[in-house]
N, C-alpha and C. Protein backbone atom coordinates (compact mmCIF):
# COMPACT_ATOMS: atom_id res chain seq x y z
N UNK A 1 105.05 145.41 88.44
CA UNK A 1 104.14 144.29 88.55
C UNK A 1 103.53 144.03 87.17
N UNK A 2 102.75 142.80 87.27
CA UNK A 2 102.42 142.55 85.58
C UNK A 2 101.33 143.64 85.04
N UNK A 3 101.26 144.07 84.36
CA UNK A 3 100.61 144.48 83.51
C UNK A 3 100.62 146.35 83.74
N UNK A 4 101.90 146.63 84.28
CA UNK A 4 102.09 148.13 84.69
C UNK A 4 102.36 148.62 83.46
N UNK A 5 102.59 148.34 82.76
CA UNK A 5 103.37 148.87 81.31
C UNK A 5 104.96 148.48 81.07
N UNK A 6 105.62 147.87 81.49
CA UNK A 6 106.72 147.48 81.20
C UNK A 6 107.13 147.52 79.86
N UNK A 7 106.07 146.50 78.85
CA UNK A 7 106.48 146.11 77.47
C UNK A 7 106.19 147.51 76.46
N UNK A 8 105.53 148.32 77.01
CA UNK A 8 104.95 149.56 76.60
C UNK A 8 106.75 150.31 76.78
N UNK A 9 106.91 150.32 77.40
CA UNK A 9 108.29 151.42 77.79
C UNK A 9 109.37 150.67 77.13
N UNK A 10 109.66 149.21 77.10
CA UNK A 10 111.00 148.51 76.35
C UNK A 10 110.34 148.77 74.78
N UNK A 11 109.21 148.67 73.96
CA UNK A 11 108.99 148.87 72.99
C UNK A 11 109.42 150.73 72.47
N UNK A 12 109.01 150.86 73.24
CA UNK A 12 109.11 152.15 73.26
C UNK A 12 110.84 152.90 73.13
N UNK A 13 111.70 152.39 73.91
CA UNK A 13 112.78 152.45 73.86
C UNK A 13 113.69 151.69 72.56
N UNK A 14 113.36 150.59 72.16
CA UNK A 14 113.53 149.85 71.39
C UNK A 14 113.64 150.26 69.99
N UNK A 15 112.20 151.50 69.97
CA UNK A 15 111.88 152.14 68.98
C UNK A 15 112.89 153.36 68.46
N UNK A 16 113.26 153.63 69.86
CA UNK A 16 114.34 154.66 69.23
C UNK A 16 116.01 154.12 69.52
N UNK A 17 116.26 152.92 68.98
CA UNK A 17 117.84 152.44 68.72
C UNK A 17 118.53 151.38 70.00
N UNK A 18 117.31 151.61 71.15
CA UNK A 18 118.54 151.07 72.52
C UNK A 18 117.83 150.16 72.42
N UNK A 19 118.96 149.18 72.61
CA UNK A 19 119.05 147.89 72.74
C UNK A 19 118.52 146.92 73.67
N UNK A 20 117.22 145.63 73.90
CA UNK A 20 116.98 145.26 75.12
C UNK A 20 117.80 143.71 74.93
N UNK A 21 117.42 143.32 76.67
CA UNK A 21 117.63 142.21 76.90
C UNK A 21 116.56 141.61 77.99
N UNK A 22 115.90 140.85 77.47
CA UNK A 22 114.59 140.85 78.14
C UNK A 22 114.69 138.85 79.26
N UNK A 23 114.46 139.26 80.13
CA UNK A 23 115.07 137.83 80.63
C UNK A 23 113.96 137.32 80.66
N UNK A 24 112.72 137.58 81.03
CA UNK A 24 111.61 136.81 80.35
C UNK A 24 111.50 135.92 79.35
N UNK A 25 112.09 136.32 78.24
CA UNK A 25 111.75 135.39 76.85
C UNK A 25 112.91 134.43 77.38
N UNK A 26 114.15 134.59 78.72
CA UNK A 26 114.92 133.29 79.04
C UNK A 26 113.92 131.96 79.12
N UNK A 27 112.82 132.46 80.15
CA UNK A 27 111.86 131.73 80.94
C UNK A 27 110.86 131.22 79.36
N UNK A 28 110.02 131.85 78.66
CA UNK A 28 109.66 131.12 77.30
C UNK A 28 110.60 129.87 76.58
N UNK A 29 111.67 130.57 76.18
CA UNK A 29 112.53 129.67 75.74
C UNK A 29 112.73 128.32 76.46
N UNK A 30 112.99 128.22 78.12
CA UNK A 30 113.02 127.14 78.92
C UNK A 30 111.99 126.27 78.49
N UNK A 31 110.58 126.85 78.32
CA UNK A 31 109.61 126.40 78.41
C UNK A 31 108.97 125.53 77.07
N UNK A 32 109.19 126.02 76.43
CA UNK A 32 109.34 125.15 75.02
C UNK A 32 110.36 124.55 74.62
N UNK A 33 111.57 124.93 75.36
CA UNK A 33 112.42 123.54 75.17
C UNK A 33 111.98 122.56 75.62
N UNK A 34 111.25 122.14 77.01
CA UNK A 34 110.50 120.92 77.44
C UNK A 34 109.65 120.51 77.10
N UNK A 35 109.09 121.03 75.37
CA UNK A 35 108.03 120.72 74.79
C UNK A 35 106.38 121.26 75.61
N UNK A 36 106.59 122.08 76.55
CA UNK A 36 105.75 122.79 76.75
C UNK A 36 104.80 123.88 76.43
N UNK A 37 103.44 123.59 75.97
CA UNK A 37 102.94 124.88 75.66
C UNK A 37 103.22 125.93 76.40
N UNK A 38 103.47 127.48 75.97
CA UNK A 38 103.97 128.74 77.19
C UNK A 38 102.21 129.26 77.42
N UNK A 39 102.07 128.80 79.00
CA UNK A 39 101.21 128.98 79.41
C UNK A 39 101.71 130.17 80.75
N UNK A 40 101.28 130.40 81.51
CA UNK A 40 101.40 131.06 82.63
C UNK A 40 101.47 130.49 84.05
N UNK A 41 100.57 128.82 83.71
CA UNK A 41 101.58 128.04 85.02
C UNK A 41 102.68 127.13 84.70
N UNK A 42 102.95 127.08 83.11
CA UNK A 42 104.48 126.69 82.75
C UNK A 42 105.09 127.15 83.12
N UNK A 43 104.97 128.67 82.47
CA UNK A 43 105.89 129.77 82.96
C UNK A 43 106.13 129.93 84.12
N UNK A 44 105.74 129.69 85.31
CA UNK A 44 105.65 130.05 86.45
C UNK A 44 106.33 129.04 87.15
N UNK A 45 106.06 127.64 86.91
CA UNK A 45 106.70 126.16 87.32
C UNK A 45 108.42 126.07 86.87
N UNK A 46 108.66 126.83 85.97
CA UNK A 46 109.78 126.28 85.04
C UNK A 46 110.24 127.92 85.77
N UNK A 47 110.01 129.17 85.96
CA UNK A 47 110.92 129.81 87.18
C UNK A 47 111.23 129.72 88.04
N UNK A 48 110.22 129.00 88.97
CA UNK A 48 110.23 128.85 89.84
C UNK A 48 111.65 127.24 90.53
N UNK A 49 111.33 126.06 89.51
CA UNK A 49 112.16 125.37 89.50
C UNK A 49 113.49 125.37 89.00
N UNK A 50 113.85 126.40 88.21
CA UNK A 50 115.04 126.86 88.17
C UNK A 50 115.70 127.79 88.92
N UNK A 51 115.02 128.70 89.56
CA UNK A 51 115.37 129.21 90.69
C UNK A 51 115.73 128.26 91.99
N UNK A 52 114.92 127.34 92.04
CA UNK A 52 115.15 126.34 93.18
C UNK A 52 116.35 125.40 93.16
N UNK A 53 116.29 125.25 91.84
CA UNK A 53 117.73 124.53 91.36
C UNK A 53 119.11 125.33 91.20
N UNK A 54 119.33 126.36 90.75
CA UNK A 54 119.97 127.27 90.89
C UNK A 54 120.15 128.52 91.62
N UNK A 55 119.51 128.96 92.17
CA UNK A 55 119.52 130.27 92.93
C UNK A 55 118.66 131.08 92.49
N UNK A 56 117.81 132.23 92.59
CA UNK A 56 117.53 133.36 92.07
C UNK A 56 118.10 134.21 91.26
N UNK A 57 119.17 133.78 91.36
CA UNK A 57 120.22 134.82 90.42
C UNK A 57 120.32 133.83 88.86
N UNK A 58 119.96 132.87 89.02
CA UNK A 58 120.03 132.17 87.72
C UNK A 58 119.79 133.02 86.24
N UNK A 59 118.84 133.58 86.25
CA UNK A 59 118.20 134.23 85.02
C UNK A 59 118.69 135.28 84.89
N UNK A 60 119.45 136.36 86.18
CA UNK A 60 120.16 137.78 86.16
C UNK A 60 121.34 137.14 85.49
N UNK A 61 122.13 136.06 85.87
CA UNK A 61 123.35 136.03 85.42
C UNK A 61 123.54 135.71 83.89
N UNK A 62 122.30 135.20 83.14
CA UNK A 62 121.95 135.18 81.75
C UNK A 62 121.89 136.34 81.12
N UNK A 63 121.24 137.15 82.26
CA UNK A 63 120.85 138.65 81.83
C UNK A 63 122.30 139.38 81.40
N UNK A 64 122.83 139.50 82.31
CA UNK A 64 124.21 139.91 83.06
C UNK A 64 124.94 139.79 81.33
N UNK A 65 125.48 138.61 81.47
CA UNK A 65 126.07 138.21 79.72
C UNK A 65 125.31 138.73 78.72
N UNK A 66 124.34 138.26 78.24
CA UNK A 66 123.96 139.39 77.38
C UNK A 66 124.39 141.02 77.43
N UNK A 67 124.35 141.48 78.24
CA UNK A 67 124.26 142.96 77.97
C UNK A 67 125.60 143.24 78.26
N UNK A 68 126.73 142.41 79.05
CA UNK A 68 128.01 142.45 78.66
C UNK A 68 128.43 142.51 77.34
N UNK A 69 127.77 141.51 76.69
CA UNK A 69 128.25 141.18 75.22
C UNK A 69 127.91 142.69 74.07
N UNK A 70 126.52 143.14 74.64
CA UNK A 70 126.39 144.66 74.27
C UNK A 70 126.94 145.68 74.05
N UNK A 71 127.71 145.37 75.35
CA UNK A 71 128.41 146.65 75.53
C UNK A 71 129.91 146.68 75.25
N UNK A 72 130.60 145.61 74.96
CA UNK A 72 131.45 145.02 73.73
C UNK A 72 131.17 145.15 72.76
N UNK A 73 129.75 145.20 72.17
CA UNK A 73 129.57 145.50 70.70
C UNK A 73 129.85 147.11 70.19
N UNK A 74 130.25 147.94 71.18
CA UNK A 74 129.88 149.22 71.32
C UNK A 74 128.49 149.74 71.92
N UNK A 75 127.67 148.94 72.91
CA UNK A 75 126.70 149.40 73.16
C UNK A 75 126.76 150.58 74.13
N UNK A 76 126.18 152.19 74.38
CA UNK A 76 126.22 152.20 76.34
C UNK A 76 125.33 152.25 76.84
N UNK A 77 124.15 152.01 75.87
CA UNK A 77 122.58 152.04 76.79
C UNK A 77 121.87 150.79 76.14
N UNK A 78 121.80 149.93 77.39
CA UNK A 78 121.07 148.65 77.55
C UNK A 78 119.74 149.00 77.59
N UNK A 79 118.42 148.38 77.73
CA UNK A 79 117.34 147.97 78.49
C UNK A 79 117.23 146.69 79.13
N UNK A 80 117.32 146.31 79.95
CA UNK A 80 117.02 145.03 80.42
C UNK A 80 115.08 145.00 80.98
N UNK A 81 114.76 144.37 80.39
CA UNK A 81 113.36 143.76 80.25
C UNK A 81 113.15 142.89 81.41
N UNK A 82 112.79 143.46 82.76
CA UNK A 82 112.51 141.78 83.51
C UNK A 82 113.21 141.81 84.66
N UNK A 83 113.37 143.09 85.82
CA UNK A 83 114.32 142.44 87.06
C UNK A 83 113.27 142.05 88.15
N UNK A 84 113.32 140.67 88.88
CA UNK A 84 112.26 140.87 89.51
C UNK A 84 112.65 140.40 90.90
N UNK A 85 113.62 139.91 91.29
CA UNK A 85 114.21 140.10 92.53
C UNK A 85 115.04 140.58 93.11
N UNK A 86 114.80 140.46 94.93
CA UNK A 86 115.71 141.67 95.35
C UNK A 86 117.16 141.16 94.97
N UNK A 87 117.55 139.89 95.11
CA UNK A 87 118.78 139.13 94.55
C UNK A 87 119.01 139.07 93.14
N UNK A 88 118.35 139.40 91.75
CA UNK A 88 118.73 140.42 90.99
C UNK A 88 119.13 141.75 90.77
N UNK A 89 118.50 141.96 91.92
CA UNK A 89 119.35 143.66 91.73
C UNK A 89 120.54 143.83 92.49
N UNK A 90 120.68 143.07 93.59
CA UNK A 90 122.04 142.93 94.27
C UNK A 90 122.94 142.42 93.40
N UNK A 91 122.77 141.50 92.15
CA UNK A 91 123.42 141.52 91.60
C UNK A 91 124.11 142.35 90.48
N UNK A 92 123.06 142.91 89.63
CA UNK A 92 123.27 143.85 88.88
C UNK A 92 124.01 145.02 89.55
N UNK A 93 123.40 145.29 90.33
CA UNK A 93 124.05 146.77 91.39
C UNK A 93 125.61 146.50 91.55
N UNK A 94 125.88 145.48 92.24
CA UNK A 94 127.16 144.72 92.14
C UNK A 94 128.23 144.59 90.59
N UNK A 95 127.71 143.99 89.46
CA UNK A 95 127.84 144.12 88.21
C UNK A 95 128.07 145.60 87.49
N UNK A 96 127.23 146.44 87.75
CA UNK A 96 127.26 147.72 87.11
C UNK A 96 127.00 148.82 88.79
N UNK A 97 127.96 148.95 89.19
CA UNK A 97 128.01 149.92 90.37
C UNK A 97 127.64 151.23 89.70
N UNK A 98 127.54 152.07 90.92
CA UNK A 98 127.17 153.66 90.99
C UNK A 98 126.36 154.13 89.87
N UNK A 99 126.35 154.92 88.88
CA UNK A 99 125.60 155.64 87.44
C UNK A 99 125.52 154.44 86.74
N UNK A 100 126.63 153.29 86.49
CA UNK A 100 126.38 152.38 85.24
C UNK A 100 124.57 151.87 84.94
N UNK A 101 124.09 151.58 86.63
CA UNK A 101 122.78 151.34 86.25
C UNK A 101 121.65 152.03 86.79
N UNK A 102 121.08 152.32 86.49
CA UNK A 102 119.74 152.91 86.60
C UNK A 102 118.20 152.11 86.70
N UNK A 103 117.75 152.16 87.69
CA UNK A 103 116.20 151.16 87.86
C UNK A 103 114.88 152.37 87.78
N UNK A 104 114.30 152.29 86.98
CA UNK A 104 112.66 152.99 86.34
C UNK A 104 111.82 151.79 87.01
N UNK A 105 111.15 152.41 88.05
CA UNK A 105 110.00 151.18 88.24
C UNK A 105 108.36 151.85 87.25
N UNK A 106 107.82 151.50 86.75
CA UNK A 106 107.02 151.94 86.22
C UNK A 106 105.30 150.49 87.25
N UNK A 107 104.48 151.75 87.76
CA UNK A 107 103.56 151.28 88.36
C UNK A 107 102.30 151.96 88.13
N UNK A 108 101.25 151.15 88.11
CA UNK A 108 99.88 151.38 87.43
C UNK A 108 99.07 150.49 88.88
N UNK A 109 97.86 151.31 88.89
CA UNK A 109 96.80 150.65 89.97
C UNK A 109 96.26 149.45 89.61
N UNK A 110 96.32 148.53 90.20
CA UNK A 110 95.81 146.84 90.37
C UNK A 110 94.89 146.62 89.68
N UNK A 111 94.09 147.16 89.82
CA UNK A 111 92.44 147.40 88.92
C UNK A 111 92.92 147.35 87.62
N UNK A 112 93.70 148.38 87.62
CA UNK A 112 94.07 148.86 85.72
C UNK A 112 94.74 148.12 85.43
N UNK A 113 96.09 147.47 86.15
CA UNK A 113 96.92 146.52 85.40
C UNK A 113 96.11 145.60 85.45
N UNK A 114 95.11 144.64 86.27
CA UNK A 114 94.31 143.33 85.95
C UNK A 114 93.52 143.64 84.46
N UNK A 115 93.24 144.84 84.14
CA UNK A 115 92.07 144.80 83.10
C UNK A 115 93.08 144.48 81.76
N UNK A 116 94.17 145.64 81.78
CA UNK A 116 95.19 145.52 80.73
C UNK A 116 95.51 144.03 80.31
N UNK A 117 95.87 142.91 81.79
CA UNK A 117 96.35 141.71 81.61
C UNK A 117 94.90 141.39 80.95
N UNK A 118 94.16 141.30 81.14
CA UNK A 118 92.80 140.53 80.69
C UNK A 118 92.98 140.81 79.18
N UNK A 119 93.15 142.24 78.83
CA UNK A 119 92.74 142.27 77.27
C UNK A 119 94.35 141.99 76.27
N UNK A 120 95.46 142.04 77.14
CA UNK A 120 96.51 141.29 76.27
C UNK A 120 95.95 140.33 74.82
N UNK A 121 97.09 140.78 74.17
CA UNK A 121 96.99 139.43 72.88
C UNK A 121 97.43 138.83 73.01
N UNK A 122 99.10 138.48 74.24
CA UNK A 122 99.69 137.19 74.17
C UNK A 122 99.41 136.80 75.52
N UNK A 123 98.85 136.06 76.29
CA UNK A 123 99.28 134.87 77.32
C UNK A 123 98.37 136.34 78.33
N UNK A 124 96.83 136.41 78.14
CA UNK A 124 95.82 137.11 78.87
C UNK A 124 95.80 136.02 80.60
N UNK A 125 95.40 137.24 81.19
CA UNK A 125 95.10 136.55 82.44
C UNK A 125 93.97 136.77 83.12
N UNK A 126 93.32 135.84 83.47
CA UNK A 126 91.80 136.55 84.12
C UNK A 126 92.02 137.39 85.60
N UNK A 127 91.44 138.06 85.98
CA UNK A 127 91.59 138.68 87.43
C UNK A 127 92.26 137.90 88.31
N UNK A 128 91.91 136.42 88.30
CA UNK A 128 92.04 135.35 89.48
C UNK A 128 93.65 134.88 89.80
N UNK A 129 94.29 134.95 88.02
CA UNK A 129 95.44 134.22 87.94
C UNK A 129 96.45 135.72 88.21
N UNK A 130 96.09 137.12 87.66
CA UNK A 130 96.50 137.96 87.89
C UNK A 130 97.15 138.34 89.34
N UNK A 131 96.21 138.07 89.97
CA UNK A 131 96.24 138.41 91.59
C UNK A 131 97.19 137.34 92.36
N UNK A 132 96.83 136.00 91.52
CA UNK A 132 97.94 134.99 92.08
C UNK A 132 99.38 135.54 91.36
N UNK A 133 99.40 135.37 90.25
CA UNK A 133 100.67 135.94 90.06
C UNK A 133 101.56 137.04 90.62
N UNK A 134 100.60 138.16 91.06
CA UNK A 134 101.15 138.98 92.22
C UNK A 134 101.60 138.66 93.07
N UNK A 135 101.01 137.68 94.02
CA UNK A 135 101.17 137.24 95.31
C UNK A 135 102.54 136.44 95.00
N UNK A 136 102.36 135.45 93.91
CA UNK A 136 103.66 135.09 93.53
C UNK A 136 104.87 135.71 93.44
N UNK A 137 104.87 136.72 93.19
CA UNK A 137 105.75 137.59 92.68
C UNK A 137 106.00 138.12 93.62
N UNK A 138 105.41 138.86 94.61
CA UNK A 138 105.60 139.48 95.84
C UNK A 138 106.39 138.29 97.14
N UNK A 139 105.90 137.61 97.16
CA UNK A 139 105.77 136.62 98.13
C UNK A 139 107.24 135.45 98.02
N UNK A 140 107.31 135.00 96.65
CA UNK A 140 108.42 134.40 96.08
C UNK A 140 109.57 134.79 95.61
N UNK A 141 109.66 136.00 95.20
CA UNK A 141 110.66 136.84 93.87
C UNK A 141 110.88 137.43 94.54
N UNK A 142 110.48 138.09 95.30
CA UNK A 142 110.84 139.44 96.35
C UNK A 142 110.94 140.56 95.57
N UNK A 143 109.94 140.95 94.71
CA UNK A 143 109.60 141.29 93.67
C UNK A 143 109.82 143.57 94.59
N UNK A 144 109.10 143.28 95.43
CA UNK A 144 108.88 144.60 95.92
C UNK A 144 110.22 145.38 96.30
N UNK A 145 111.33 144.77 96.65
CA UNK A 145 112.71 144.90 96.45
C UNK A 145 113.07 146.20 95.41
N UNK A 146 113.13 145.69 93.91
CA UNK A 146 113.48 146.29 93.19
C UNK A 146 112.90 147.60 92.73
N UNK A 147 111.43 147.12 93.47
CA UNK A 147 110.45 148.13 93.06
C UNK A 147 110.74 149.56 93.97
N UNK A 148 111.22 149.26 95.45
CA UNK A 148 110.93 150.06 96.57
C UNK A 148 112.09 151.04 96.26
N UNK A 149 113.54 150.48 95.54
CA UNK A 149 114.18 151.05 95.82
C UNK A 149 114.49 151.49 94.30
N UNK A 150 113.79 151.72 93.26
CA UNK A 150 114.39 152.21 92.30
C UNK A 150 114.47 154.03 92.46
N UNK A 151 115.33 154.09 91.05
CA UNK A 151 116.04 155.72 90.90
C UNK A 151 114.58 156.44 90.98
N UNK A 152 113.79 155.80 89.45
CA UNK A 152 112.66 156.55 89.39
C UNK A 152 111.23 155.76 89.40
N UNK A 153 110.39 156.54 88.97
CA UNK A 153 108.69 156.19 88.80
C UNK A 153 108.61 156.57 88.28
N UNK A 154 107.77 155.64 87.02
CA UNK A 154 106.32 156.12 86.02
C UNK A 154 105.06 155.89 86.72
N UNK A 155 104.40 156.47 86.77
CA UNK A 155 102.90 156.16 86.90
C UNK A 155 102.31 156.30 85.68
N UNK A 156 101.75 154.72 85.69
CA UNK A 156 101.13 154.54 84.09
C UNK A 156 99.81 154.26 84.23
N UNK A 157 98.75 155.31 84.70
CA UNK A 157 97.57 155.46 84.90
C UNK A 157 96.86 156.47 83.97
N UNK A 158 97.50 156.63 82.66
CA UNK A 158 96.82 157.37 81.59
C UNK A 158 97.29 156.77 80.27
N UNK A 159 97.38 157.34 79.21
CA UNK A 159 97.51 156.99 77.77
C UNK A 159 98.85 157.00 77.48
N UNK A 160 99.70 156.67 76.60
CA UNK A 160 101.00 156.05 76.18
C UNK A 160 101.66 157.65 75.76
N UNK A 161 100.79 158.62 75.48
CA UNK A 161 102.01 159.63 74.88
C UNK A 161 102.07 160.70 76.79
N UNK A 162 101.63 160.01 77.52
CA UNK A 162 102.06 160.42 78.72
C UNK A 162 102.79 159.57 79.00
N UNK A 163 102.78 158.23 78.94
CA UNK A 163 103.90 157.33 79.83
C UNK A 163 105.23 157.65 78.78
N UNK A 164 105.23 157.96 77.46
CA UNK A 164 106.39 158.47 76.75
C UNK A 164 106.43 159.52 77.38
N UNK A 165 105.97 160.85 77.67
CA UNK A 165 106.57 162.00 77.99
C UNK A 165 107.35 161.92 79.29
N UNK A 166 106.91 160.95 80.69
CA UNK A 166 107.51 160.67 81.28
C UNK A 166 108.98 160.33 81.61
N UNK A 167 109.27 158.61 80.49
CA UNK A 167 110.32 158.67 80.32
C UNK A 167 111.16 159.08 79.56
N UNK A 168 110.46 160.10 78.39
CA UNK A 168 111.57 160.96 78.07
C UNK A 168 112.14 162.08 79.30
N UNK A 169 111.54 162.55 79.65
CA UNK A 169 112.14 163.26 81.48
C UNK A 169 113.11 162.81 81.65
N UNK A 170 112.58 161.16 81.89
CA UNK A 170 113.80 160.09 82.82
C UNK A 170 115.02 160.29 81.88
N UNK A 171 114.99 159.74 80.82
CA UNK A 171 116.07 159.28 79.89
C UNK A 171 117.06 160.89 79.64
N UNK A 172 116.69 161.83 79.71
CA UNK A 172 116.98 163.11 79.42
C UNK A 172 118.32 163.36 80.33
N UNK A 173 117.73 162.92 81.90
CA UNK A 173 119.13 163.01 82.75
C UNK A 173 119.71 161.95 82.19
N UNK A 174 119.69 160.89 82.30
CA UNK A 174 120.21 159.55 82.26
C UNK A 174 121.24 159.60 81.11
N UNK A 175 120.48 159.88 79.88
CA UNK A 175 121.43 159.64 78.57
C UNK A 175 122.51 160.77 78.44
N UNK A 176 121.69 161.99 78.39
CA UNK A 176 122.85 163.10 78.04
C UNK A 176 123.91 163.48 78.53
């Protein structure tokens, strides 16, 4: 959910060589192509209507190519930045069967992720829009999908050299 630490863990990964693909910045990009400031009900209008126009899978199958193209480059460890429906992961799952993929849900208490979103530097959210965006996300995206059924959990309810020690754990089976 927003403000669990997500960008905390792809930075983090990022930092040491693996490669992301973040489908989010798809949804920015949309959004200033229409000469839109990237606000959070741009952002939200311009997923939402491309999903409606295309399917839900619209933005996975963007995803999808990219990290194909990765792994042609010689890549074998992706990050993908951003799955948020259950019809993204049916797809991916589908795309990269059995070990190829791996889902880390990383989750933080409501309270803490609203405060985090509040003090963001890019695109802050007050409590009000926070909570809608949840509901959005839950309600629209089928957001809880990906969440219910991933491999693992972070709980990101303390300081960053715990949410690193965590997924170094994770990555430890995963990579070696």
């Amino acid at each position: 959910m927003p403000g669990a630490g997500k960008s905390s863990i792809v930075q983090y990964l990022t930092n040491k060589g693996i490669p992301k693909v973040y489908g989010g910045g798809l949804i920015i990009e949309g959004v200033k192509a229409l000469g839109l400031p990237v606000t959070e009900e741009n952002e939200r209008r311009y997923r939402e209507q491309m999903r409606l126009e295309h399917g839900n899978e619209y933005f996975m199958q963007q995803v999808i190519e990219q990290v194909r193209h990765l792994i042609a480059a010689g890549q074998h460890t992706v990050v993908i930045d951003g799955l948020y429906t259950w019809t993204e992961y049916r797809l991916l799952a589908h795309e990269f069967p059995g070990s190829e993929l791996t889902v880390v849900a990383v989750v933080a208490p409501r309270q803490l992720r609203y405060r985090r979103l509040a003090s963001r530097a890019v695109r802050p959210l007050t409590a009000d829009e926070a909570r809608a965006r949840d509901w959005t996300e839950i309600e629209n995206l089928e957001k809880g999908g990906p969440i219910a059924i991933a491999d693992h959990y972070i709980i990101n309810d303390r300081d960053l050299a715990h949410l690193h020690q965590q997924l170094d754990t994770i990555l430890g089976g995963i990579i070696n």
